[in-house]
Protein backbone atom coordinates (compact mmCIF):
# COMPACT_ATOMS: atom_id res chain seq x y z
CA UNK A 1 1.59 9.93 -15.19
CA UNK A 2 3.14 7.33 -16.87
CA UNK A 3 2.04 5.51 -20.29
CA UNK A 4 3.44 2.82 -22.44
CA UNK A 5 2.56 1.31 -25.43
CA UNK A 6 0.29 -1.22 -24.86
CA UNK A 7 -1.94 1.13 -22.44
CA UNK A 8 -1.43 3.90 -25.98
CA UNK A 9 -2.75 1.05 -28.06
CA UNK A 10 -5.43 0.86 -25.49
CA UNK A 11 -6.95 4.27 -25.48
CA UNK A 12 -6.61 5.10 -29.63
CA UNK A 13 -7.37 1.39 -30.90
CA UNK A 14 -8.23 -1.60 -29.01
CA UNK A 15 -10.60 -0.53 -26.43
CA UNK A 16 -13.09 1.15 -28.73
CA UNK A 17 -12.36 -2.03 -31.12
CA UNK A 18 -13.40 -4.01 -28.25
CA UNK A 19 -16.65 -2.53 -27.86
CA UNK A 20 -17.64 -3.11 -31.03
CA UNK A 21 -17.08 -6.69 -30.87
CA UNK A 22 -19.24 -7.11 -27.88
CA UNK A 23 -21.35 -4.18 -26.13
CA UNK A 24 -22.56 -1.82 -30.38
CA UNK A 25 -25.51 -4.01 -29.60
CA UNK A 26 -25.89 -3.80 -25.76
CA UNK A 27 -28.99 -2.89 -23.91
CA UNK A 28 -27.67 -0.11 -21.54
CA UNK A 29 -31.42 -0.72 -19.13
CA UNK A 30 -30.03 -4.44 -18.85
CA UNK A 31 -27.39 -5.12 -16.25
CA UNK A 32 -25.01 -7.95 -17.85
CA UNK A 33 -24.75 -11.46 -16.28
CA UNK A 34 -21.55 -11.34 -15.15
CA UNK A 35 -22.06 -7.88 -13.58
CA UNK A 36 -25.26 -9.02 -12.12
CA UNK A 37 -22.71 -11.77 -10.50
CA UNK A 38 -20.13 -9.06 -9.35
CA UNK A 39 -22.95 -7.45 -7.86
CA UNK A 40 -24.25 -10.68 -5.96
CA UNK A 41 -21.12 -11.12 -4.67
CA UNK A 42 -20.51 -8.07 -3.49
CA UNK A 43 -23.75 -8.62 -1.86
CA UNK A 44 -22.41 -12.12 -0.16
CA UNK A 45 -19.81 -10.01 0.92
CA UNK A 46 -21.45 -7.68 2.93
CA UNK A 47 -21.07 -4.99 0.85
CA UNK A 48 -24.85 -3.84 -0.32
CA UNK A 49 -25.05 0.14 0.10
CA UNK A 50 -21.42 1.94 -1.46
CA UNK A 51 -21.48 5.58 -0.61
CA UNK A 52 -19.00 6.55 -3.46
CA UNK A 53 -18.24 4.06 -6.07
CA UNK A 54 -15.48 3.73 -8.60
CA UNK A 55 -14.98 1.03 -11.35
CA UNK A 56 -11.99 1.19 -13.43
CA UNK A 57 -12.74 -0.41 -17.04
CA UNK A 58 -16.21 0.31 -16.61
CA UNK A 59 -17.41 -0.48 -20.22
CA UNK A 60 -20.66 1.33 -20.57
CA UNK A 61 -21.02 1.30 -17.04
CA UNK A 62 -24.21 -0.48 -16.25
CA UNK A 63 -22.91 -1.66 -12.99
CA UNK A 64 -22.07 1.32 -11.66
CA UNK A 65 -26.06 2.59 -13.04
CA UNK A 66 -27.34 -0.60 -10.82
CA UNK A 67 -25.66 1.08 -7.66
CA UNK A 68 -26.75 4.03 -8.61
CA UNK A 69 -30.70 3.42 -8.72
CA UNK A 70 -30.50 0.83 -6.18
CA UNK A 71 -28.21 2.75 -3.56
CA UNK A 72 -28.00 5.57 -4.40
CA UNK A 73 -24.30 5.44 -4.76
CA UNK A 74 -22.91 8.45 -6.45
CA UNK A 75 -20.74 6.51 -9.41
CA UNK A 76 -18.08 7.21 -11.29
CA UNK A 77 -16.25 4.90 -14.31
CA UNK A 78 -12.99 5.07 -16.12
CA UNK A 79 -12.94 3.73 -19.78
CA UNK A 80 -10.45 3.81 -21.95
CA UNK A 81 -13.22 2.92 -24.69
CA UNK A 82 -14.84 6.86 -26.38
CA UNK A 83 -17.68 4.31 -27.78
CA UNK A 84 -18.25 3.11 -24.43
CA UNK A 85 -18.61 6.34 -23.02
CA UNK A 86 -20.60 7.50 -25.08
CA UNK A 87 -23.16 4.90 -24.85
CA UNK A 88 -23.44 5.21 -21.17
CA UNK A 89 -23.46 9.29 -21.13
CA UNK A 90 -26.89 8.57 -23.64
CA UNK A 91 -28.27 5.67 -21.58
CA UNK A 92 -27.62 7.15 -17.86
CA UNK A 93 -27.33 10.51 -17.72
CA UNK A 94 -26.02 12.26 -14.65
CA UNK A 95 -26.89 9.35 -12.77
CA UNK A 96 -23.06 8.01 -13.38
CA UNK A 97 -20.07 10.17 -14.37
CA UNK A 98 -17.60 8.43 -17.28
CA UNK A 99 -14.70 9.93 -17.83
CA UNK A 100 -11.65 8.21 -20.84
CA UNK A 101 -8.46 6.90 -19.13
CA UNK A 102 -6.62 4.12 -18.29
CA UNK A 103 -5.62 2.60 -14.71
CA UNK A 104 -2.27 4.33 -14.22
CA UNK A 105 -3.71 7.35 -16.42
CA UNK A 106 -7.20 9.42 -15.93
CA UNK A 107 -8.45 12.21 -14.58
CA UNK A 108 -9.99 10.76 -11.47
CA UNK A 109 -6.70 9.81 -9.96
CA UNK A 110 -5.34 13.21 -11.23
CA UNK A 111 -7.76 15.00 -9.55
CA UNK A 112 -7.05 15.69 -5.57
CA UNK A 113 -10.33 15.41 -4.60
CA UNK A 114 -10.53 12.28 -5.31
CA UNK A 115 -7.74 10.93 -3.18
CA UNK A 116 -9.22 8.18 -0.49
CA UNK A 117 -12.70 9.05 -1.87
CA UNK A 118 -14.33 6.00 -2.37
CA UNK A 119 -15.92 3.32 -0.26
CA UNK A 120 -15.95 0.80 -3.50
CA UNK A 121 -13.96 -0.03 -6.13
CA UNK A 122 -14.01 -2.12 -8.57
CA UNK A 123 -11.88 -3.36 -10.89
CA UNK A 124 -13.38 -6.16 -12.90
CA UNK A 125 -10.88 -8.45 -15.73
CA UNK A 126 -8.62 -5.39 -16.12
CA UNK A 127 -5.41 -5.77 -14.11
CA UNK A 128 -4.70 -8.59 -16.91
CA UNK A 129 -4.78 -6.02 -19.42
CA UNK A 130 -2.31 -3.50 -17.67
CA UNK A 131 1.04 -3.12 -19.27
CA UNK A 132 3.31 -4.51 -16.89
CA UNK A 133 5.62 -0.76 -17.17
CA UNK A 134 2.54 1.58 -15.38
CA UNK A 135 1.38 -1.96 -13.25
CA UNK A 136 2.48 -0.45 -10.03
CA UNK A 137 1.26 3.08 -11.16
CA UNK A 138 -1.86 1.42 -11.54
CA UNK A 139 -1.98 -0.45 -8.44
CA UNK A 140 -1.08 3.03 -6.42
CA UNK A 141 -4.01 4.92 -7.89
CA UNK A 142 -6.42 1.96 -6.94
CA UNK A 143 -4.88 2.19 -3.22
CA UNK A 144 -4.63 6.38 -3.47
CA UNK A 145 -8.30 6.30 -4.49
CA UNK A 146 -9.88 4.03 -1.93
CA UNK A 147 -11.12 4.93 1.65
CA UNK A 148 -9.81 3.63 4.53
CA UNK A 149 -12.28 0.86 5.45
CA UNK A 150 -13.65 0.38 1.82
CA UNK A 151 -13.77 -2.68 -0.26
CA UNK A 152 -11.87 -3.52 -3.27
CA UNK A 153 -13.62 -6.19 -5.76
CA UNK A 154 -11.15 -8.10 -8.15
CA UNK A 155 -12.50 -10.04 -10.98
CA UNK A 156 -8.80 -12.01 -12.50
CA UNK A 157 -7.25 -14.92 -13.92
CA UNK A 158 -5.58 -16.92 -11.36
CA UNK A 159 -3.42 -19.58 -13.04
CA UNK A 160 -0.81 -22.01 -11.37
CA UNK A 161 1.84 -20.21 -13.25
CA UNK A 162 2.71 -16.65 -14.17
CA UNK A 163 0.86 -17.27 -18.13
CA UNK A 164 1.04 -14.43 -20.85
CA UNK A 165 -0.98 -14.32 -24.06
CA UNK A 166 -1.34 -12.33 -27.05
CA UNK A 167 -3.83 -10.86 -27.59
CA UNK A 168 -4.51 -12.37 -30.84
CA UNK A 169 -6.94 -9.31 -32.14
CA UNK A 170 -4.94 -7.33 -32.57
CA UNK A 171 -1.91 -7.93 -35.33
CA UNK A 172 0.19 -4.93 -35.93
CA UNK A 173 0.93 -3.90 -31.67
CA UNK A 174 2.46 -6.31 -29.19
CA UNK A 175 -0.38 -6.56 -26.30
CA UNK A 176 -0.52 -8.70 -23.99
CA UNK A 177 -2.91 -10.31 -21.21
CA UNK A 178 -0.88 -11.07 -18.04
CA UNK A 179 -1.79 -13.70 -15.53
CA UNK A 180 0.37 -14.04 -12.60
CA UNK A 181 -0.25 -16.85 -10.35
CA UNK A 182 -0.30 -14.33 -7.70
CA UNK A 183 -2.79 -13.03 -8.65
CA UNK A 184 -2.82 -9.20 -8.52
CA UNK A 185 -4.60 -9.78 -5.70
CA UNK A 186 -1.51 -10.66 -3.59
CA UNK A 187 -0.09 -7.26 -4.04
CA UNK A 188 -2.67 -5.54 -2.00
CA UNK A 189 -2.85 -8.33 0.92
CA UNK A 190 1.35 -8.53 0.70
CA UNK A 191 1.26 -4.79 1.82
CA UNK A 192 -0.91 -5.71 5.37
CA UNK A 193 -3.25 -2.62 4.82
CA UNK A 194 -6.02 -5.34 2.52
CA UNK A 195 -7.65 -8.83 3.67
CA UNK A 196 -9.64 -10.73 1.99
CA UNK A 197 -13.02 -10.51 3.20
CA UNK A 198 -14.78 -13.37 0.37
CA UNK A 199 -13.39 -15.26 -2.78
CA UNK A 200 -14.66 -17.46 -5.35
CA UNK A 201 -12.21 -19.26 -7.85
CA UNK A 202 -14.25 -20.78 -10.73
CA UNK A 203 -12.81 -22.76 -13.93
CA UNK A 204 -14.25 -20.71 -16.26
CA UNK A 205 -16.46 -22.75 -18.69
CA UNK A 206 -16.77 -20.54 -21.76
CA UNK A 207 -12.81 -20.65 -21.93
CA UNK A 208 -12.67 -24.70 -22.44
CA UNK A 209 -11.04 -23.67 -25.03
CA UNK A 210 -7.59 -23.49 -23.84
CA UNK A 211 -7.56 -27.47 -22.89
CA UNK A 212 -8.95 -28.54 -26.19
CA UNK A 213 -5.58 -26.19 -27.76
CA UNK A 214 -3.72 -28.23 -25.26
CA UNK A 215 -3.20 -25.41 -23.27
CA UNK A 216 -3.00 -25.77 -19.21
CA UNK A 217 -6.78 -25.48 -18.19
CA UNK A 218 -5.41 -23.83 -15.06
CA UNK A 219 -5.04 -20.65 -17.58
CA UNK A 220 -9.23 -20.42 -17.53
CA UNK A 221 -9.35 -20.09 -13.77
CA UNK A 222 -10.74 -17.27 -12.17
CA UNK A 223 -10.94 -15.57 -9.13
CA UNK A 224 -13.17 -13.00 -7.93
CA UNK A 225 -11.93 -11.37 -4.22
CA UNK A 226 -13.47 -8.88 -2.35
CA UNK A 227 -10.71 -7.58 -0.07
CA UNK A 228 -10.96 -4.77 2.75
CA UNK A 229 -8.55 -1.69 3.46
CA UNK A 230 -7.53 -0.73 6.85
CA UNK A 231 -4.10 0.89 7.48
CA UNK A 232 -3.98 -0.20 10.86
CA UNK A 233 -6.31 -3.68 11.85
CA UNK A 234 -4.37 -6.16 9.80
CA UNK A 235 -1.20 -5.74 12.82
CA UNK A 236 -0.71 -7.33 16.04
């Protein structure tokens, strides 16, 4: 599949970087806030008991563990972080499978049997992060990989301009965080196989920091959409 450099930078330096910023002190047996809130709203949604569940940029992957115990889901993550992994292969077991890639690289898409698979994916503050070269590969192995009839939760910015930033971590490789007024969202519903089902948009209030830089706060909103595939109900 295809790579580029920012998804390169990705998988050798940044993502495990990443994790040690935020998760080397995690508590795998507590389910984060704001995956606690992905998995409330999947709940408002309608969507409460995934068969087969896939979350691309999974971190440690203590929301796909919560589906697991409480659904019985069978769960599987993709990470580009080896720290990550590794923390969740200690904490959970076989109880969730993580494997290393990237959205438009891993081995779940490369694998056959996982074509159409799933019944939910997720794909939570990632599509921000994709380099804008594999950005359609990646959006084709979200779409190969879900069911017809599943659900597709979207965690993104969703600014009133296209915005892209830096990311100011990292000094020596150009990476970037994309934010298309779109959002990515509008990709999938533009085809007429996804619908929304629910949405939230939120200003985000731990990112106040953009207006006091004098930034347009509109860059700090968010949207979280829960949108369902069909390849045929979405026509008249």
């Amino acid at each position: 599949m295809r790579a580029s450099p920012q998804d390169r930078h990705y998988l050798a330096v940044e993502a495990d970087a990443f994790f040690e910023r935020n998760h080397a002190q995690a508590d795998p047996s507590v389910l984060r806030p704001h995956k606690r809130r992905i998995a409330d709203q999947l709940a408002a949604a309608g969507v409460l008991r995934p068969r087969r569940m896939l979350e691309y940029g999974c971190g440690y992957g203590d929301l796909l563990h919560h589906f697991a115990a409480s659904a019985g889901a069978e769960c599987v993550g993709v990470e580009p972080s080896k720290r990550a992994i590794e923390l969740g292969t200690q904490a959970y077991g076989a109880s969730v499978r993580l494997v290393q890639g990237t959205l438009a690289d891993n081995p779940v898409n490369a694998d056959v049997a996982s074509q159409r698979a799933f019944d939910l994916i997720v794909v939570d503050d990632v599509f921000c992060w994709v380099s804008r070269e594999t950005l359609f590969q990646s959006i084709a192995n979200v779409d190969d990989a879900l069911a017809d009839g599943g659900h597709l939760f979207i965690r993104e910015f969703f600014p009133l301009a296209n915005r892209r930033n830096r990311n100011h971590h990292v000094a020596e490789e150009s990476v970037y965080c994309h934010k298309p007024a779109g959002p990515h969202a509008a990709i999938f519903t533009a085809s007429g196989v996804y619908a929304v089902v629910w949405q939230q948009v939120t200003m985000d209030p731990a990112d106040r920091w953009v207006e006091s830089a004098g930034r347009d706060p509109f860059e700090s909103r968010w949207s979280d959409t829960v949108l369902r595939k069909s390849s045929s109900d979405y026509w008249r």
